[in-house]
PDB file of N, CA and C in Angstrom:
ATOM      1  N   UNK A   1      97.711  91.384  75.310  1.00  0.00           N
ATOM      2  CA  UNK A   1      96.820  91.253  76.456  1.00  0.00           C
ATOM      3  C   UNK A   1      95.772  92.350  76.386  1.00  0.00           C
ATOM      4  N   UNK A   2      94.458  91.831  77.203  1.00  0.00           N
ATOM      5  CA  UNK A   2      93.489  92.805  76.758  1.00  0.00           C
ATOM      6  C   UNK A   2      92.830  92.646  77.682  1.00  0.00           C
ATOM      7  N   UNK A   3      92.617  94.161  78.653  1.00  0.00           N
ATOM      8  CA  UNK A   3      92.046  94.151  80.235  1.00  0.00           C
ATOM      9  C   UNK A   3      90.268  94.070  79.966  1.00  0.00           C
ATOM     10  N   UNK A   4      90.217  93.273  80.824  1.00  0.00           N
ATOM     11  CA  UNK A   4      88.473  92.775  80.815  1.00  0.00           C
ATOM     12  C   UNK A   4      88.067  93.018  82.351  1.00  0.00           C
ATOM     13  N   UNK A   5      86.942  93.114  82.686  1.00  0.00           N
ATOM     14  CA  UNK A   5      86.212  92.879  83.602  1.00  0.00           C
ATOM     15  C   UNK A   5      85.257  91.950  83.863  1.00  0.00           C
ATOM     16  N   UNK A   6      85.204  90.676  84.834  1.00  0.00           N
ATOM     17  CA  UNK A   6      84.429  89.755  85.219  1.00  0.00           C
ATOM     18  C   UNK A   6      83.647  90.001  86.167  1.00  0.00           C
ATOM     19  N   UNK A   7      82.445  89.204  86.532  1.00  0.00           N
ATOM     20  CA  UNK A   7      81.631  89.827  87.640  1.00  0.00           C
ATOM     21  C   UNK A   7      81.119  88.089  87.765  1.00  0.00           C
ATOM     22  N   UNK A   8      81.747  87.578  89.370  1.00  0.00           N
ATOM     23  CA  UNK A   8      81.237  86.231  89.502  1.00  0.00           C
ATOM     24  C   UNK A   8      80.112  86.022  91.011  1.00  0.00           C
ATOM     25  N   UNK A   9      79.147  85.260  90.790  1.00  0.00           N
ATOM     26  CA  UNK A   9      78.927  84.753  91.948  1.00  0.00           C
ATOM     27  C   UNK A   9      78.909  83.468  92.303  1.00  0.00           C
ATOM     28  N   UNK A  10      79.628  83.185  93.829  1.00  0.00           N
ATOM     29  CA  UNK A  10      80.014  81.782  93.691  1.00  0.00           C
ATOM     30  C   UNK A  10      79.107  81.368  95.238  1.00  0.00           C
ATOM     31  N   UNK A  11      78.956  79.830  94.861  1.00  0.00           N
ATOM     32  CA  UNK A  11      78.079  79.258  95.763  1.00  0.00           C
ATOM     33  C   UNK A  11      78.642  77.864  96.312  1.00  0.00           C
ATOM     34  N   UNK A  12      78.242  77.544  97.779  1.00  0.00           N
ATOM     35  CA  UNK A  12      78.881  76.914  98.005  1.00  0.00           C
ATOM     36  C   UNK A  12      78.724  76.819  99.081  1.00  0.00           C
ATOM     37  N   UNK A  13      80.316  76.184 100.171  1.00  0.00           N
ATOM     38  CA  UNK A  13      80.065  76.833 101.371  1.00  0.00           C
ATOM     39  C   UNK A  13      81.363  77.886 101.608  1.00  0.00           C
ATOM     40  N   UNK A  14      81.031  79.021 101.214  1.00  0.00           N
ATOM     41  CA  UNK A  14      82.037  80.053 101.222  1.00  0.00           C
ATOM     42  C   UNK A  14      81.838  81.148 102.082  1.00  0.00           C
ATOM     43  N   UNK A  15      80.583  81.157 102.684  1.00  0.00           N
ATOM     44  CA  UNK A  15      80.812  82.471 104.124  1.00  0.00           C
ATOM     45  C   UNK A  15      80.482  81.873 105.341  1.00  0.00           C
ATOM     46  N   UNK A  16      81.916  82.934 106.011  1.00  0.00           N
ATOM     47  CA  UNK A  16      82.124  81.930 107.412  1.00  0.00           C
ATOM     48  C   UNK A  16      83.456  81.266 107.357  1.00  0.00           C
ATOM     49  N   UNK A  17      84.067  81.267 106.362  1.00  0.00           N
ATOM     50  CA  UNK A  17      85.037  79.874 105.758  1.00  0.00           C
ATOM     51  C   UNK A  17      86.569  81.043 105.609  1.00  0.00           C
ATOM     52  N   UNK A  18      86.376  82.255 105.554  1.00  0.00           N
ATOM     53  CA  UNK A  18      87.697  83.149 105.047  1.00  0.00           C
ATOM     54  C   UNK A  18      87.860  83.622 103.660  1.00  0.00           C
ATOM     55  N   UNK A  19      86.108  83.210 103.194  1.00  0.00           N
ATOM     56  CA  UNK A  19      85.900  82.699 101.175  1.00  0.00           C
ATOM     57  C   UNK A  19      86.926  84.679 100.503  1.00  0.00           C
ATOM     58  N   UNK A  20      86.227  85.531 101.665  1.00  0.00           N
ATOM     59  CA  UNK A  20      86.532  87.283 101.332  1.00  0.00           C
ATOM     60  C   UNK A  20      88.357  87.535 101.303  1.00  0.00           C
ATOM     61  N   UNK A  21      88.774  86.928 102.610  1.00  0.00           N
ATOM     62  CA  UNK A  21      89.901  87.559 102.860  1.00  0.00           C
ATOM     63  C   UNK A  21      90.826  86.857 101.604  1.00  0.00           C
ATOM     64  N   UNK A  22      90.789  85.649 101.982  1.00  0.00           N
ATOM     65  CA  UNK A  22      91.338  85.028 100.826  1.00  0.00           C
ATOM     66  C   UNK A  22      91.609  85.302  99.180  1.00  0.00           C
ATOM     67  N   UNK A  23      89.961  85.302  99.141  1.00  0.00           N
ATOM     68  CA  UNK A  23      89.852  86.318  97.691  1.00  0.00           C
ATOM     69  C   UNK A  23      90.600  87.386  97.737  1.00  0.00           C
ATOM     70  N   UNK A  24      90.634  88.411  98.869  1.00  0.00           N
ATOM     71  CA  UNK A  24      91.355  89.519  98.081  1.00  0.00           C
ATOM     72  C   UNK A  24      93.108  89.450  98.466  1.00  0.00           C
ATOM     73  N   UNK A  25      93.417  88.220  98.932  1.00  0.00           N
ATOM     74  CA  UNK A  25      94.838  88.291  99.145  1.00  0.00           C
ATOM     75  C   UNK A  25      95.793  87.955  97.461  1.00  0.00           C
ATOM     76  N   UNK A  26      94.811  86.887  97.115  1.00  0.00           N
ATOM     77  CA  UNK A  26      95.117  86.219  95.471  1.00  0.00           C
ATOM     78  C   UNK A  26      94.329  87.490  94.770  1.00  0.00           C
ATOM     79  N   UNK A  27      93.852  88.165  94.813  1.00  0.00           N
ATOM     80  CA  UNK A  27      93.550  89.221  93.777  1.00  0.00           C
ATOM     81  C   UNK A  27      94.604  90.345  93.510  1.00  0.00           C
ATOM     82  N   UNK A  28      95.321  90.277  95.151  1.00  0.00           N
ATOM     83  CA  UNK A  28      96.339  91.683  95.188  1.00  0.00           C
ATOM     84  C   UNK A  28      97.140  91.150  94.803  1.00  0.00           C
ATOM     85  N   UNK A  29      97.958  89.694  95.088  1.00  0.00           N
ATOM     86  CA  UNK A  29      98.893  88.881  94.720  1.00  0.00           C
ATOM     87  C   UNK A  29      99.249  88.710  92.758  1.00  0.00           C
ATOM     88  N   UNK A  30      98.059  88.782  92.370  1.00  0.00           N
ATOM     89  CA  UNK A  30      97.836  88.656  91.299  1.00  0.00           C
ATOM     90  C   UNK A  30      97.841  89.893  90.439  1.00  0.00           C
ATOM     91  N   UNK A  31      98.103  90.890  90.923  1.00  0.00           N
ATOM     92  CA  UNK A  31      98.060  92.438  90.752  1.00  0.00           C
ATOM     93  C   UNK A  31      96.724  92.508  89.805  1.00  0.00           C
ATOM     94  N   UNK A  32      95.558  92.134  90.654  1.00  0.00           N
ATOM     95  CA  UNK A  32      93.990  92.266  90.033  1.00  0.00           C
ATOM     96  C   UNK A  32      93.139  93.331  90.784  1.00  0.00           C
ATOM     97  N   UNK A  33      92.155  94.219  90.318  1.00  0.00           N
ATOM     98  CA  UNK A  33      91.633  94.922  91.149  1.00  0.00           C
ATOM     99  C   UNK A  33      90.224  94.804  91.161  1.00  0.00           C
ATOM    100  N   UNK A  34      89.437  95.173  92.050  1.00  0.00           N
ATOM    101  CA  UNK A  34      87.890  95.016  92.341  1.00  0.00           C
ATOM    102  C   UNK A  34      87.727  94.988  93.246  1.00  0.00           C
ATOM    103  N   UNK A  35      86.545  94.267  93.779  1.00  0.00           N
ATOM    104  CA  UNK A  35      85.783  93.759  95.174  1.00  0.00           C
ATOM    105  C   UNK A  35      85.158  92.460  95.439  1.00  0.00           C
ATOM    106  N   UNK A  36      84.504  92.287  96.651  1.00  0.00           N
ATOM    107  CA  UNK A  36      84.366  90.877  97.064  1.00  0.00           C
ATOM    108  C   UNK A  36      83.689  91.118  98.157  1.00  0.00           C
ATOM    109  N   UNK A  37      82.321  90.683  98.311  1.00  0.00           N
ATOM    110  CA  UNK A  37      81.324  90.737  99.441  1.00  0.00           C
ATOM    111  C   UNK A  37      80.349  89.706  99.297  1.00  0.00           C
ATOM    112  N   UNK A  38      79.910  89.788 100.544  1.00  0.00           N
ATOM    113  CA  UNK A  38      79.096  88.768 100.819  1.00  0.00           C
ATOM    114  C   UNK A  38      77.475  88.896 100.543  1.00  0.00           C
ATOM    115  N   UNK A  39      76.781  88.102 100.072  1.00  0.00           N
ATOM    116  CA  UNK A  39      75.443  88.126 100.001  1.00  0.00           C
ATOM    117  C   UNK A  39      74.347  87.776 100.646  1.00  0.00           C
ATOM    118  N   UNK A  40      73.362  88.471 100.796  1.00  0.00           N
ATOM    119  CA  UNK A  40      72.168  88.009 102.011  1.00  0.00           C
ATOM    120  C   UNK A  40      72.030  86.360 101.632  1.00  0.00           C
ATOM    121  N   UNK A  41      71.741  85.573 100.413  1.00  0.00           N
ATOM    122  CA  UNK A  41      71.535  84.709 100.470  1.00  0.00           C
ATOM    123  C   UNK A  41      72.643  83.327 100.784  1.00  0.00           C
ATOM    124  N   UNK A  42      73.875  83.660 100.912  1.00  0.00           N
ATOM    125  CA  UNK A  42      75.216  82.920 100.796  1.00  0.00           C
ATOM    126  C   UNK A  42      75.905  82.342 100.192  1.00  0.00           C
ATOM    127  N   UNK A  43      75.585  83.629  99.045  1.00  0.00           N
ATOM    128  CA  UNK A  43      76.903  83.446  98.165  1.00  0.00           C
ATOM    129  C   UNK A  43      77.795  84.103  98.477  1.00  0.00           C
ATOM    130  N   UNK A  44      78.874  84.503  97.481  1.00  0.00           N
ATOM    131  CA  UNK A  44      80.061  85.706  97.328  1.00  0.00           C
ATOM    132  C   UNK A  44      79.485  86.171  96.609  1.00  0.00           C
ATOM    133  N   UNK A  45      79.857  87.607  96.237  1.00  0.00           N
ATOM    134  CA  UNK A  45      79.647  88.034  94.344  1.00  0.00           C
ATOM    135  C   UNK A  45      81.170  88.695  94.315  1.00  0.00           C
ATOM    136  N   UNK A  46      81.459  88.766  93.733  1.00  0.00           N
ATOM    137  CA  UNK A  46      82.943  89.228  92.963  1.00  0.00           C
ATOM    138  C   UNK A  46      83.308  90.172  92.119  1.00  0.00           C
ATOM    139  N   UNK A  47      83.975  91.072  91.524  1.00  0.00           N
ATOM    140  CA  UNK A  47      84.037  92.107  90.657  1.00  0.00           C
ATOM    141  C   UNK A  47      85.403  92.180  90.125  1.00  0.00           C
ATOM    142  N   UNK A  48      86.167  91.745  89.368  1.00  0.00           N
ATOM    143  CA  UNK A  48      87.469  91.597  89.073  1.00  0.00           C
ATOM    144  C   UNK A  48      88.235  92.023  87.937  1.00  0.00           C
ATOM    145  N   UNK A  49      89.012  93.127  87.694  1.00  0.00           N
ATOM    146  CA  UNK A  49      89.619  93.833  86.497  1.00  0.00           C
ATOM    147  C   UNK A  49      90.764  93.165  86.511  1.00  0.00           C
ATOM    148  N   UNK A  50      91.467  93.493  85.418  1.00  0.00           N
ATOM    149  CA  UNK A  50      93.046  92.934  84.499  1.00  0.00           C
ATOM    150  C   UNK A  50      93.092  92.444  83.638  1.00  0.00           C
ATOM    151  N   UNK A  51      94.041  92.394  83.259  1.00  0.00           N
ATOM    152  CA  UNK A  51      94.804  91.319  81.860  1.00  0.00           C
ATOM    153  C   UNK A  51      94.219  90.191  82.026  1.00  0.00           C
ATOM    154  N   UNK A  52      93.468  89.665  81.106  1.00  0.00           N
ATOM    155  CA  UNK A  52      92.433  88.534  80.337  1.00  0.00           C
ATOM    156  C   UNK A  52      93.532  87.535  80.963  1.00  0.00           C
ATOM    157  N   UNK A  53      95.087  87.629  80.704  1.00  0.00           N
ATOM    158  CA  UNK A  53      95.675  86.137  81.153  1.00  0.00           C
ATOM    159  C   UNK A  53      95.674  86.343  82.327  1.00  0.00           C
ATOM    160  N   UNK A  54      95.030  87.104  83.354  1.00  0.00           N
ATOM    161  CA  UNK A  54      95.436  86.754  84.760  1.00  0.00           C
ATOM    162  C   UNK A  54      94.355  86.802  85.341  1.00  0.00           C
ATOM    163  N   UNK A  55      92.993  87.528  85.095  1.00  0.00           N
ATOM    164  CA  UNK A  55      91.708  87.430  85.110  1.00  0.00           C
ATOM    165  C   UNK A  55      91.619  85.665  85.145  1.00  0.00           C
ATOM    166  N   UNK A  56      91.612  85.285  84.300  1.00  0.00           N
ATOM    167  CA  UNK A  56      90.994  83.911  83.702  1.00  0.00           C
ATOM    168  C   UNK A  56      91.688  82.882  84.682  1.00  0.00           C
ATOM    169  N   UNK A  57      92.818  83.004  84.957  1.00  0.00           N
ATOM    170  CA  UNK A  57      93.673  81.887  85.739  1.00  0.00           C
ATOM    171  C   UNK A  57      93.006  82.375  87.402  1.00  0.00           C
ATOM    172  N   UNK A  58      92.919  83.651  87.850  1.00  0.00           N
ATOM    173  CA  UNK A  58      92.155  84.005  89.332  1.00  0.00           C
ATOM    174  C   UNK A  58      90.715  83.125  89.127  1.00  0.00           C
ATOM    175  N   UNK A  59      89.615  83.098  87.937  1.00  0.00           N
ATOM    176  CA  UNK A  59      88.621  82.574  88.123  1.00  0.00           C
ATOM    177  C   UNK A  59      88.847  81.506  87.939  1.00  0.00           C
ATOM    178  N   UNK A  60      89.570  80.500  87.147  1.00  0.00           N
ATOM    179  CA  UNK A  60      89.828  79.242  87.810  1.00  0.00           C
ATOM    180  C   UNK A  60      89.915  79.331  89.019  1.00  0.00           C
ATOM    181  N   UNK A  61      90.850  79.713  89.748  1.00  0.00           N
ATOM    182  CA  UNK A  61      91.071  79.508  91.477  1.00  0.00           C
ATOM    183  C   UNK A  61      89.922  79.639  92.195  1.00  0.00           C
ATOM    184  N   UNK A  62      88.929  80.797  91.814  1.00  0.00           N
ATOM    185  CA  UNK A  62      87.577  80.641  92.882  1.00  0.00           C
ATOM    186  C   UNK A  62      86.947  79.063  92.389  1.00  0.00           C
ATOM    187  N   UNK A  63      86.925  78.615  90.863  1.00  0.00           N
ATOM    188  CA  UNK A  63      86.032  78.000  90.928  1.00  0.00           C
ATOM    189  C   UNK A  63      86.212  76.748  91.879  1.00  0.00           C
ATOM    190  N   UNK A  64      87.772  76.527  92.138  1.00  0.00           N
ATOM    191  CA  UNK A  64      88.338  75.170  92.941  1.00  0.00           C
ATOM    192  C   UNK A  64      88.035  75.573  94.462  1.00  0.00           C
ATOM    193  N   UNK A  65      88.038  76.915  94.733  1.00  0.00           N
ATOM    194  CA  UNK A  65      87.930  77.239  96.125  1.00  0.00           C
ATOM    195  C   UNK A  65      89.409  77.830  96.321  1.00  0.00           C
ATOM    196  N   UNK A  66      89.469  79.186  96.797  1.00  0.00           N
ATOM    197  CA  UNK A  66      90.985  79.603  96.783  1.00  0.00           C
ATOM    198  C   UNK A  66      91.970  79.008  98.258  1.00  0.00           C
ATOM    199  N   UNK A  67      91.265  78.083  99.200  1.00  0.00           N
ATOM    200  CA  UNK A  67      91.827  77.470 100.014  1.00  0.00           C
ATOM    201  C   UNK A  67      91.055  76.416 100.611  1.00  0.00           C
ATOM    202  N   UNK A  68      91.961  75.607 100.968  1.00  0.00           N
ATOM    203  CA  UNK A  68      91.253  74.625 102.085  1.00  0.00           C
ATOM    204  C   UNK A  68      90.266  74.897 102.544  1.00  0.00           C
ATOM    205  N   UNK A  69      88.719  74.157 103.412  1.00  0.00           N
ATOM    206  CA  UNK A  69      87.636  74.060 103.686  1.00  0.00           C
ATOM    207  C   UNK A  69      86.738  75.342 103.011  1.00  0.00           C
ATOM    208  N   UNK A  70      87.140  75.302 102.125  1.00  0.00           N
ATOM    209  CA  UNK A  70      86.257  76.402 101.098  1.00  0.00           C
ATOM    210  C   UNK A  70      85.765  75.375  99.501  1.00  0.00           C
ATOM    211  N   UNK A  71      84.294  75.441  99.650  1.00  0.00           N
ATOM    212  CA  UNK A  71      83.605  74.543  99.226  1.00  0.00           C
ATOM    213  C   UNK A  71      82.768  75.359  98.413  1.00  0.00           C
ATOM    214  N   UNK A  72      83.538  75.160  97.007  1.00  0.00           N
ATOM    215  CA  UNK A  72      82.216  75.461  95.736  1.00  0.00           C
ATOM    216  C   UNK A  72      81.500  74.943  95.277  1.00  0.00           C
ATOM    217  N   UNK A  73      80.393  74.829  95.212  1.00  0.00           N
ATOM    218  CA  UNK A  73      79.348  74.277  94.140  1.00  0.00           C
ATOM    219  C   UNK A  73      79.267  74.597  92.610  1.00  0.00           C
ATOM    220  N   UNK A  74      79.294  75.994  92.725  1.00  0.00           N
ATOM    221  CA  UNK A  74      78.690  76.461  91.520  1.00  0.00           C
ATOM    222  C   UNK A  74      79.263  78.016  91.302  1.00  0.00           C
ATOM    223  N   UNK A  75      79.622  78.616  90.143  1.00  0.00           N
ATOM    224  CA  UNK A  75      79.990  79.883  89.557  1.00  0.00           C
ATOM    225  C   UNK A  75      79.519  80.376  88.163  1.00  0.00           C
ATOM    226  N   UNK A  76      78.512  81.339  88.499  1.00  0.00           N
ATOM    227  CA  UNK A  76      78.084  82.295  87.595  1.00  0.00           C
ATOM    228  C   UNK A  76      78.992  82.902  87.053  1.00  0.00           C
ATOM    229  N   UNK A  77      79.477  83.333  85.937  1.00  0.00           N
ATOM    230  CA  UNK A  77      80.422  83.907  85.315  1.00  0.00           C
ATOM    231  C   UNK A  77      79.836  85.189  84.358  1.00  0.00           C
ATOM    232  N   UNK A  78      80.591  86.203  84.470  1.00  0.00           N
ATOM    233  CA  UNK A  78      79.423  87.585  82.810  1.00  0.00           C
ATOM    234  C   UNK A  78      81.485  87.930  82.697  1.00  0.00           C
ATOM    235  N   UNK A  79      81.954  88.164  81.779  1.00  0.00           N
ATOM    236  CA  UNK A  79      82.583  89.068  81.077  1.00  0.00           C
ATOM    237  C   UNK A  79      82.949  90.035  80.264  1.00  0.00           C
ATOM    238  N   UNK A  80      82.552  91.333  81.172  1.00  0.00           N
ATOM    239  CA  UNK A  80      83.110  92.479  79.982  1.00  0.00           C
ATOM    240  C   UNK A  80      84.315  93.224  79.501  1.00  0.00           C
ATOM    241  N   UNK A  81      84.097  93.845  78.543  1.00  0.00           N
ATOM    242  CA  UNK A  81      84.804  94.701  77.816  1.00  0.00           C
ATOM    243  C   UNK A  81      85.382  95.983  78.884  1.00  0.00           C
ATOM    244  N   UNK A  82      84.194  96.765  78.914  1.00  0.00           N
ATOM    245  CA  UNK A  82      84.224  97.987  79.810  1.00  0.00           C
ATOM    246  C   UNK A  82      84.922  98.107  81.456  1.00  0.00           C
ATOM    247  N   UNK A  83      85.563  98.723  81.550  1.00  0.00           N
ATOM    248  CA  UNK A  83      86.075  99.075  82.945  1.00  0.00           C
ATOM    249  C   UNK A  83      85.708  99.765  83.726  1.00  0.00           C
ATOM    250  N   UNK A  84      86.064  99.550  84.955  1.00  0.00           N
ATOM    251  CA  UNK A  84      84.906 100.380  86.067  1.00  0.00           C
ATOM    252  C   UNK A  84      86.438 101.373  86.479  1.00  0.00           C
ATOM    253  N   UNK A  85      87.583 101.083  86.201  1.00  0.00           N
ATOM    254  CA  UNK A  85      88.569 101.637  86.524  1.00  0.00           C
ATOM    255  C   UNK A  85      89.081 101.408  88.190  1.00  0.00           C
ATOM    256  N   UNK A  86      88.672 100.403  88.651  1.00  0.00           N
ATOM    257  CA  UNK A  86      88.864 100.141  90.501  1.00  0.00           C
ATOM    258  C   UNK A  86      90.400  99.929  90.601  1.00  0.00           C
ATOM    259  N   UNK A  87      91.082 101.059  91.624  1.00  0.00           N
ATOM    260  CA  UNK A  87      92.469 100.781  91.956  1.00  0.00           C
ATOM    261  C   UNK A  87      92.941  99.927  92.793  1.00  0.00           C
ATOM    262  N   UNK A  88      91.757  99.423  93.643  1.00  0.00           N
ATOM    263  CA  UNK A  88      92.527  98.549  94.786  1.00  0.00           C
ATOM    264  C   UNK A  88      91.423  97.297  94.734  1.00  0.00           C
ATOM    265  N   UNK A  89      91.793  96.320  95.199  1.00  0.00           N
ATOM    266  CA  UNK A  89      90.718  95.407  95.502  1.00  0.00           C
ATOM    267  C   UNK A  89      90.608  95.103  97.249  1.00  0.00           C
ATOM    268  N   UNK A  90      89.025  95.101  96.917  1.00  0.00           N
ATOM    269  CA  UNK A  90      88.460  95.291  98.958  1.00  0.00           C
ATOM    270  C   UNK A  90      87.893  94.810  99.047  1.00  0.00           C
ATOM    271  N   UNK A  91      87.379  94.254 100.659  1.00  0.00           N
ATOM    272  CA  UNK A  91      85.932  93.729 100.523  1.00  0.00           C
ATOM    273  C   UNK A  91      85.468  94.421 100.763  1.00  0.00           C
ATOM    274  N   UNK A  92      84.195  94.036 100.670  1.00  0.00           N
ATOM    275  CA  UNK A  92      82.781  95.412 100.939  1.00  0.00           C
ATOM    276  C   UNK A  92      82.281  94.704 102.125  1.00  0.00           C
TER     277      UNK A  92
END
């Protein structure tokens, strides 16, 4: 396994909906760390460290919507190498 960092923004109808809390309940659940805030225009953007196999299976889940009446359209995806080193995951 080999820890990566993703950085997503997802579109949709995800603020207003629980798109934050949610995210960071399956991020902690998932023992993943980063952040999750909302954007002036209404998206999410996302920031997500860990193990490549558990990274990859969390961004599946945003792309479906991580719950009921949470409605994606669309997900930007970048994956790096480098770590920002984040211990907890929050929203901003």
């Amino acid at each position: 396994m080999s820890k990566i960092r993703t950085h997503l923004i997802v579109s949709g109808m995800v603020q207003g909906v629980g798109f934050r809390y949610t995210t960071q309940m399956k991020a902690k659940e998932m023992g993943l760390t980063g952040w999750v805030r909302n954007l002036a225009d209404g998206t999410v953007e996302i920031e997500v460290e860990g193990d490549d196999k558990v990274v990859y299976p969390f961004v599946d889940l945003m792309k479906k919507g991580p719950r009921r009446f949470i409605h994606v359209d669309h997900v930007d995806i970048e994956t790096y190498d480098d770590l920002k080193g984040y211990t907890a995951f929050e929203i901003r």
